[in-house]
Protein backbone atom coordinates (compact mmCIF):
# COMPACT_ATOMS: atom_id res chain seq x y z
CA UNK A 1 187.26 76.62 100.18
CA UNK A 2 183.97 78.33 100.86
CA UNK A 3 183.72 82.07 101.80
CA UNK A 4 180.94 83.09 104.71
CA UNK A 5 180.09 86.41 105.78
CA UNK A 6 178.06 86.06 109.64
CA UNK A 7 176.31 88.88 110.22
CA UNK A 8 174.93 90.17 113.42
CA UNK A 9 174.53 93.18 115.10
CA UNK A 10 176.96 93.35 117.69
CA UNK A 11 179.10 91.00 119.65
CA UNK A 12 177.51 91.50 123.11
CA UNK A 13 177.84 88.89 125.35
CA UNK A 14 174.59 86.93 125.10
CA UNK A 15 172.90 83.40 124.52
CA UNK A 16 173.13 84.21 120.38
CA UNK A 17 176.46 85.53 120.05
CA UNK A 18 177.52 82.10 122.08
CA UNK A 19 175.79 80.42 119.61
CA UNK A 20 177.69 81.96 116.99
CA UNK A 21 180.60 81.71 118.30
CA UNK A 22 180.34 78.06 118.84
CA UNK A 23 179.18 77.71 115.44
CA UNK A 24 182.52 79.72 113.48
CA UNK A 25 185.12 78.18 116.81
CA UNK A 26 184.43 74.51 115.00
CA UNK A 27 184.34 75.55 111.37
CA UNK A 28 187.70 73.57 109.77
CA UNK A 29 190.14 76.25 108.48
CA UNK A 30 191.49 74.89 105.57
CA UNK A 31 187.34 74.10 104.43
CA UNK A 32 186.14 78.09 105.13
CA UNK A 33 187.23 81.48 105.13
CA UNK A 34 185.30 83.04 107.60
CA UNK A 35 184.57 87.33 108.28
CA UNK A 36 182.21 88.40 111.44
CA UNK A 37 180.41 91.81 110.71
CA UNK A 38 179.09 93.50 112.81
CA UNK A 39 176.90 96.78 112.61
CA UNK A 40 177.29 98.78 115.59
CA UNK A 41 180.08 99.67 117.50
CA UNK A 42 180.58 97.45 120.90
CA UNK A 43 179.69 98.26 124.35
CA UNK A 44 181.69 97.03 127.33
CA UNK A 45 180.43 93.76 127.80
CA UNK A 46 180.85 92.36 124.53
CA UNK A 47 182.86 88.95 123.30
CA UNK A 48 184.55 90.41 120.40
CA UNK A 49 188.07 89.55 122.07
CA UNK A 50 187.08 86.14 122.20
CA UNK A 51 186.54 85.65 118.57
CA UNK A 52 189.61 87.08 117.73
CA UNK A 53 191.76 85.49 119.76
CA UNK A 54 190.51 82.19 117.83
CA UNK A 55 191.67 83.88 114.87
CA UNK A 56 188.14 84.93 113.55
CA UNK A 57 188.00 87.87 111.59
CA UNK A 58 185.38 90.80 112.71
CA UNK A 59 184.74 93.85 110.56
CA UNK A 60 182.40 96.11 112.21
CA UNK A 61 180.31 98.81 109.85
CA UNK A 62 180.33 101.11 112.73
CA UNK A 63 176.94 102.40 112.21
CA UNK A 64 174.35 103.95 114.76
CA UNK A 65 171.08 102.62 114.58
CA UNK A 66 170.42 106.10 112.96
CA UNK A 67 173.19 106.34 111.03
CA UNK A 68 172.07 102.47 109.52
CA UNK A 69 169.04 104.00 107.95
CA UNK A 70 171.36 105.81 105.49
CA UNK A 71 174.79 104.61 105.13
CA UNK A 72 174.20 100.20 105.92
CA UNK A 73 173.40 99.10 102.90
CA UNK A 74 175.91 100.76 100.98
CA UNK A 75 178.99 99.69 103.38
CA UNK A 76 177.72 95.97 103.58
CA UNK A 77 177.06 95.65 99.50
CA UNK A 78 180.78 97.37 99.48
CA UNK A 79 181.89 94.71 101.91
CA UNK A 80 180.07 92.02 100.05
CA UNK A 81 181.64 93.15 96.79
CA UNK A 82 185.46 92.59 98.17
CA UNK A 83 185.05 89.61 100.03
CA UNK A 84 182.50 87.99 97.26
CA UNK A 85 180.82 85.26 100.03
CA UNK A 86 179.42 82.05 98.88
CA UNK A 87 177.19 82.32 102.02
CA UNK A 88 175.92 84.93 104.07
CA UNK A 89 174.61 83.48 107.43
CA UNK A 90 172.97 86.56 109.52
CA UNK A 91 170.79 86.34 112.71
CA UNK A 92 168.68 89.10 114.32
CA UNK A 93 166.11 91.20 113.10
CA UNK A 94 168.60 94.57 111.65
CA UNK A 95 171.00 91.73 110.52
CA UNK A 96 167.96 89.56 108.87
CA UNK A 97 166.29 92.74 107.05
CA UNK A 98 169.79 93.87 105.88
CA UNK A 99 170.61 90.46 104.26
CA UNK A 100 167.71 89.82 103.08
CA UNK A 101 167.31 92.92 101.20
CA UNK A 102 170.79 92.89 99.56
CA UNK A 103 170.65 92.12 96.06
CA UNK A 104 173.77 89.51 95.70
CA UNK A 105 174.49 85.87 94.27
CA UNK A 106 175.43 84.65 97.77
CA UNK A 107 173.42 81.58 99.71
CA UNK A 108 171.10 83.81 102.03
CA UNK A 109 170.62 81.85 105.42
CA UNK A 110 168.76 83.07 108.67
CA UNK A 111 168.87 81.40 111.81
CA UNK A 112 165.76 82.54 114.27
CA UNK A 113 166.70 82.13 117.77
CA UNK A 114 162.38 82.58 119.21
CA UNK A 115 159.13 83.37 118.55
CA UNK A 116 159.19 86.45 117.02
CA UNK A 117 155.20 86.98 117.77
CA UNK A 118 155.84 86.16 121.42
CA UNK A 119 159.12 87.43 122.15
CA UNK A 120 159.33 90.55 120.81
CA UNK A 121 155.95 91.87 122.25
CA UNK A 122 157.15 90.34 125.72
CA UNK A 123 160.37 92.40 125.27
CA UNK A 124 159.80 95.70 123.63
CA UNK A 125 156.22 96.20 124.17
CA UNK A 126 152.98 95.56 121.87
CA UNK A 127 153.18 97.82 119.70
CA UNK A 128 156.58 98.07 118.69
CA UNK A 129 156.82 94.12 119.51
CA UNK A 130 154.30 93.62 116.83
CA UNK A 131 155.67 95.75 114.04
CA UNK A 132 159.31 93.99 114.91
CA UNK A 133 157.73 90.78 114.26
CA UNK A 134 155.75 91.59 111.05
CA UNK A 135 159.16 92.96 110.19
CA UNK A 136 161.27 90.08 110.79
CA UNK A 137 158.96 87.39 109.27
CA UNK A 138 158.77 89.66 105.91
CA UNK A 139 163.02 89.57 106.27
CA UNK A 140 162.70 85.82 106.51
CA UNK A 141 160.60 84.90 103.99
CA UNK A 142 163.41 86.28 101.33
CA UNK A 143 165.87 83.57 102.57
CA UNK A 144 167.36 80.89 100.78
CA UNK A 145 167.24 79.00 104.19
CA UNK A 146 165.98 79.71 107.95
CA UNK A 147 167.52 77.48 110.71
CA UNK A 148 165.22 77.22 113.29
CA UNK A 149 167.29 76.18 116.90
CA UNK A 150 164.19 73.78 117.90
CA UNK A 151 161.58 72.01 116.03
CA UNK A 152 159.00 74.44 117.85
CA UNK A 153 160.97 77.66 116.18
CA UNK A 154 160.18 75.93 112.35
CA UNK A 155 156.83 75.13 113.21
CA UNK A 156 155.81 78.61 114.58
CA UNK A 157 157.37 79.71 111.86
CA UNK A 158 155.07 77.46 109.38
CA UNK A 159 152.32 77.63 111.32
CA UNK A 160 151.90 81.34 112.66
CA UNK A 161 153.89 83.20 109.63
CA UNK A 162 153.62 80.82 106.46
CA UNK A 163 157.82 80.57 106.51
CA UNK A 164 158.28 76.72 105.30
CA UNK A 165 161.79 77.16 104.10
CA UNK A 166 162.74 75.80 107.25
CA UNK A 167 165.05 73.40 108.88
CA UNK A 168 165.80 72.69 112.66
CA UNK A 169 169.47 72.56 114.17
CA UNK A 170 169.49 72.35 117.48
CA UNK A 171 171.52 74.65 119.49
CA UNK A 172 174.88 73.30 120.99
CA UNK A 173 177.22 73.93 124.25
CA UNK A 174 180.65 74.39 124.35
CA UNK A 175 181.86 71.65 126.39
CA UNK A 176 185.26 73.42 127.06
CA UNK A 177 183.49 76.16 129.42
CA UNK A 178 180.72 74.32 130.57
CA UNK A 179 181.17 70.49 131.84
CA UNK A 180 180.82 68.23 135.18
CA UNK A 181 183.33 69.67 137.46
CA UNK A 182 183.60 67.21 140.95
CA UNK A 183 184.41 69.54 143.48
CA UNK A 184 180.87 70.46 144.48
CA UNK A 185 181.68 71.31 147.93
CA UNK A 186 184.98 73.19 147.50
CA UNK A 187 183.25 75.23 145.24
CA UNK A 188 180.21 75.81 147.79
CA UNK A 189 182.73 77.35 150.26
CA UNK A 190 184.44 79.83 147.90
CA UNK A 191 180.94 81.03 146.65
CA UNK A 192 179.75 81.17 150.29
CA UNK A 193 177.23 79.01 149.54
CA UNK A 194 175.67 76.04 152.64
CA UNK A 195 177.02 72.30 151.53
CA UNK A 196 174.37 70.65 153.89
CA UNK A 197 171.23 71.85 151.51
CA UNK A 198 170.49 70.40 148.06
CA UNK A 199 171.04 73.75 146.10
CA UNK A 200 168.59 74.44 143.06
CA UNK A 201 169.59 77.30 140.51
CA UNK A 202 167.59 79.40 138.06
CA UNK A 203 170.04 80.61 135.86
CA UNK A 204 168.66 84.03 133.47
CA UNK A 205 166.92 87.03 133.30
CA UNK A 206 164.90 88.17 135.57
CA UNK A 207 161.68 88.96 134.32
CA UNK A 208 158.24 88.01 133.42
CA UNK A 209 158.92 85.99 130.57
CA UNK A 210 161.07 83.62 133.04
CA UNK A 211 158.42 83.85 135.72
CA UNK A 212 160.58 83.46 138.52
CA UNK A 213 157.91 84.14 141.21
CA UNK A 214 156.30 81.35 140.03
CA UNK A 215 159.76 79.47 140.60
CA UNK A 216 159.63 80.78 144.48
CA UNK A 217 156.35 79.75 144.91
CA UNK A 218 156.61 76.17 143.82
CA UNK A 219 159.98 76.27 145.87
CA UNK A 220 158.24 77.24 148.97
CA UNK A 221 155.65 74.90 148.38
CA UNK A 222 158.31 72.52 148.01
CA UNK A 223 160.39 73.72 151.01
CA UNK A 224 157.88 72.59 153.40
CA UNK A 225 158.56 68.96 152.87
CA UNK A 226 162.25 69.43 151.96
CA UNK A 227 163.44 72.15 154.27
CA UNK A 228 167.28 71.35 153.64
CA UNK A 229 166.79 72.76 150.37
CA UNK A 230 167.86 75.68 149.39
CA UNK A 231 166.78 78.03 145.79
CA UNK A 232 169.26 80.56 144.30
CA UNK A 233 168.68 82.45 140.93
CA UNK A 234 171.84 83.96 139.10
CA UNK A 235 170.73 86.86 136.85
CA UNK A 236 169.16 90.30 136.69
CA UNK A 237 166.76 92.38 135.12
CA UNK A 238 163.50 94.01 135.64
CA UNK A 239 161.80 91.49 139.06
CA UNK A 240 165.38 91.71 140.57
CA UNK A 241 163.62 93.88 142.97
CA UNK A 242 160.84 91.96 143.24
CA UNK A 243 162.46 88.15 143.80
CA UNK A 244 164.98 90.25 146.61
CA UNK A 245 161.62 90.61 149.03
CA UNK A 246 161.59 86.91 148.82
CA UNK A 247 165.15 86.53 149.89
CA UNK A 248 165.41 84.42 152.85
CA UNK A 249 167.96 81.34 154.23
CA UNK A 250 166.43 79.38 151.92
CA UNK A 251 165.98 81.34 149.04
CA UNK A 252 168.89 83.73 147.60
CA UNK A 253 168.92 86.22 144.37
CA UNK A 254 172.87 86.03 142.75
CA UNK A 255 172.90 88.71 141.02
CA UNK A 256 174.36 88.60 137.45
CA UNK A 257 178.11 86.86 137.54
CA UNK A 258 180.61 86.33 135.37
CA UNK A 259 181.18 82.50 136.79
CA UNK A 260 177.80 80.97 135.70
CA UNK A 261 180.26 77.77 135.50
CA UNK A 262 180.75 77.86 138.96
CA UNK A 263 177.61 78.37 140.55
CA UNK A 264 175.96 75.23 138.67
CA UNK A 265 178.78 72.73 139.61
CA UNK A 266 177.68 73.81 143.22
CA UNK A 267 173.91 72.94 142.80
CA UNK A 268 172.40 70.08 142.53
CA UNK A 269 169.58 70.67 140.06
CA UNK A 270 168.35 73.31 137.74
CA UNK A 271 164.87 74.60 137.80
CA UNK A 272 163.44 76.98 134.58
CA UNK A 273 159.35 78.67 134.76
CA UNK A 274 160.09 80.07 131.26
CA UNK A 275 157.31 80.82 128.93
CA UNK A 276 159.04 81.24 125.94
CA UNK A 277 162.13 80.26 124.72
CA UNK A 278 164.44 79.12 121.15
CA UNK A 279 166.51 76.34 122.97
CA UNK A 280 167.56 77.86 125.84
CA UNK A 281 171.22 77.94 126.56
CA UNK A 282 170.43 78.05 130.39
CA UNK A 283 169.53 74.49 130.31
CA UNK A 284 172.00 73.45 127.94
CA UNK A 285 174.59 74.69 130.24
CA UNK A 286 173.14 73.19 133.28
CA UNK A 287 172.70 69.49 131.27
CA UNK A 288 176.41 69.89 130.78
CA UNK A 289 177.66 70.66 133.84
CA UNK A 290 175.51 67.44 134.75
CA UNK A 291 172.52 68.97 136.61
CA UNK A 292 169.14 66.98 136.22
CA UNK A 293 166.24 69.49 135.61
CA UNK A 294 162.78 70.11 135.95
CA UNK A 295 161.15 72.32 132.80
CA UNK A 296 158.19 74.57 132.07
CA UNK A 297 156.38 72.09 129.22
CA UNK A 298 157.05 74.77 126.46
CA UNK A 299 157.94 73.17 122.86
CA UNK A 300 161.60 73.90 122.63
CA UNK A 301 162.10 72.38 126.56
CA UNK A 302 160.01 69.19 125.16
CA UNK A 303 162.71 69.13 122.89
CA UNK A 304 165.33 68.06 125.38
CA UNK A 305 162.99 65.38 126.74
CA UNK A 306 162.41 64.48 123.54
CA UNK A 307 166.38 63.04 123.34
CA UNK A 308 165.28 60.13 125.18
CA UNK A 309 167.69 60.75 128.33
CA UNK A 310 166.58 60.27 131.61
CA UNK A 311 167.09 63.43 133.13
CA UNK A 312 164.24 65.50 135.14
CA UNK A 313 160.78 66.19 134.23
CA UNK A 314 158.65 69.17 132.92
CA UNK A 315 155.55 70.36 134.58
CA UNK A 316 152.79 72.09 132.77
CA UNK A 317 153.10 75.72 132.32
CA UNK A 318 151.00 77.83 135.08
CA UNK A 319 150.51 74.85 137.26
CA UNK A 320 153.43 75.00 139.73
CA UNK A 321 156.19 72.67 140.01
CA UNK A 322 156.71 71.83 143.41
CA UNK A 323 155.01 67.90 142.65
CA UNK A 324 157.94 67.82 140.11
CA UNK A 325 160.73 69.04 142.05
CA UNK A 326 160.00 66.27 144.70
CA UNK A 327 159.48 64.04 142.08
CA UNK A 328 162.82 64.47 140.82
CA UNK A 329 164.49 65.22 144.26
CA UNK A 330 163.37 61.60 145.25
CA UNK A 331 164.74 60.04 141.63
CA UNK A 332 168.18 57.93 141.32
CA UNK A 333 170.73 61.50 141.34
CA UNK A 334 173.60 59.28 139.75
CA UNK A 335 171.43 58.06 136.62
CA UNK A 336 169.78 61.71 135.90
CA UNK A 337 173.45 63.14 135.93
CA UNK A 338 175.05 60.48 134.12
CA UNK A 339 172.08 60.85 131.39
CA UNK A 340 172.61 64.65 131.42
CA UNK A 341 176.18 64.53 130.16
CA UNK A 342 175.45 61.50 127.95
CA UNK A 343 172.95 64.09 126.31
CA UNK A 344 175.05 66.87 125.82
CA UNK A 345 177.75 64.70 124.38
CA UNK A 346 176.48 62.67 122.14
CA UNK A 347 173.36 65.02 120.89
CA UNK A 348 173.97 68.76 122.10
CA UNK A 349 177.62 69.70 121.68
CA UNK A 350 178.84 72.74 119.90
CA UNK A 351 180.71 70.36 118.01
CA UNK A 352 177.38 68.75 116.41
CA UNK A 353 175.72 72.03 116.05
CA UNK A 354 178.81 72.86 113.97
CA UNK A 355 178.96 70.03 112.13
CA UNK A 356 175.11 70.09 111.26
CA UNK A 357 175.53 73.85 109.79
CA UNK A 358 178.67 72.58 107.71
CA UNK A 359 176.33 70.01 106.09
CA UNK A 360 174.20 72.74 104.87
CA UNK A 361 177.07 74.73 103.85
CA UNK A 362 178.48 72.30 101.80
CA UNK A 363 175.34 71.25 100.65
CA UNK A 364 173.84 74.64 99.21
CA UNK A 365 170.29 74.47 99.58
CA UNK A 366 168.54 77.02 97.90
């Protein structure tokens, strides 16, 4: 039996800690004995229950970000010290530079979730966007091991930081929570929602990274030929505001929700502007619930394409996708949906994910 320490920096509810969780849910008991640690305390919206009611263990070091400058490293070598991990599996930039700076026999693996020179800029500003990346990728480079969740994560990483110690595992969906649910038009009448439009969703935050006036403007564009249609974008954040002004019959703004599930077994297909993304969990969801997409051509949505599955199209980035979305619109529906959840099934699970991090585990690449 193999001990692993994950570290991270809290459990909020997010695209990473899903991964995470999806990752440790699949992990065979009687082959690994598994702790969580966390660094901060939790806020409200946080998924810590969820572990452990699977019967995951989660220590949490309890530390302010303020209060880490002093007192981390000394609780986690403590912690490292009684638990004496075989592997310590971290993601995040405060979880990265911890681990990688802890002096300790232990397998050190990373897994990078974006573009840290893209991202983090995009995110927190240029300044402190750049120093959080120069940070990260000195973190990394001290690995044993850095999973990259798409083949366009590794070769940023090679390419833009020098970081070769690479290898790509795709991320996965859990398949219990998100999968094809046939009651399209039941569901359509609880969420208030018209069942004589075909329904696209944007599912994410709402901000310039996603671009999602660029998604309203191809949909309008698109609108003009299909004017059953209807657009709808569940999230929130910063162009909330912004997307509202465009609210209309045709087009609605969600809102953040705690029944993503719901809302994409009401649409009909999933639409994503994104500039930059790991491998987004948006579309993985959507795939799985059987929703045929059309994609921004970033790497990591390639990617899916990639798979060899019929199921949507991309559009170059900047151009506008309404050409795509009536493209698609026009396409055999039963084929594209039947190819989505073929995809997710036999290539994108959680259960694959999990299996492909076990083979590392067991294989202890240094």
């Amino acid at each position: 039996m193999k001990n692993i320490l994950y570290v991270c920096s809290t459990l909020k509810r997010s695209g990473p800690t899903n991964q995470l969780f999806n990752i440790v849910k699949n992990l065979p008991s009687s082959d690994y004995r598994v702790i969580v640690c966390t660094l901060s305390y939790e806020s409200k919206d946080s998924l810590k229950t969820e572990f452990i009611s699977n019967n995951i263990e989660v220590m949490c070091l309890g530390l302010t970000r303020v209060a880490g400058l002093f007192l981390m490293k000394r609780r986690f070598e403590r912690l490292v010290r009684e638990f004496k991990p075989d592997i310590i599996h971290s993601q995040g930039v405060r979880s990265d530079k911890l681990v990688s700076g802890t002096d300790v026999d232990s397998l050190k693996i990373a897994t990078l979730r974006n573009y840290p020179q893209l991202d983090y800029p995009m995110t927190y500003g240029k300044i402190l966007g750049r120093y959080l990346s120069l940070i990260h990728s000195r973190s990394l480079r001290k690995m044993n091991l850095v999973v990259g969740v798409s083949n366009g994560v590794c070769d940023n990483l090679s390419e833009y930081f020098g970081i070769t110690n690479t290898r790509t595992i795709l991320n996965g969906v859990d398949t219990t929570k998100f999968y094809f649910k046939d009651s399209k038009m039941s569901l359509r009448s609880q969420l208030g929602l018209p069942k004589d439009k075909t329904i696209w969703i944007s599912v994410g935050h709402l901000s310039s990274r996603k671009d999602p006036e660029s998604v309203i403007r191809s949909f309008s564009e698109y609108n003009e030929t299909k004017s059953d249609a209807m657009l709808i974008f569940v999230g929130d954040g910063p162009l909330a505001e912004t997307c509202n002004k465009y609210s209309s019959s045709n087009v609605r703004v969600i809102g953040r929700v705690p029944n993503v599930y719901d809302y994409l077994n009401a649409s009909d297909f999933f639409i994503s502007a994104s500039k930059a993304e790991g491998f987004p969990n948006t579309v993985l969801e959507s795939l799985a619930c059987g929703l045929p997409v059309v994609l921004s051509d970033i790497e990591p949505h390639k990617e899916f394409f990639d798979l060899g599955y019929n199921i949507g199209s991309l559009y170059r980035l900047g151009n506008g996708c309404s050409e795509e979305m009536t493209l698609v619109s026009n396409q055999d529906y039963s084929s594209m949906h039947s190819s989505s959840l073929e995809l997710i099934d036999e290539c994108l699970s959680a259960e694959v994910m999990s299996r492909k991090y076990q083979e590392i585990y067991k294989g202890g690449i240094r």
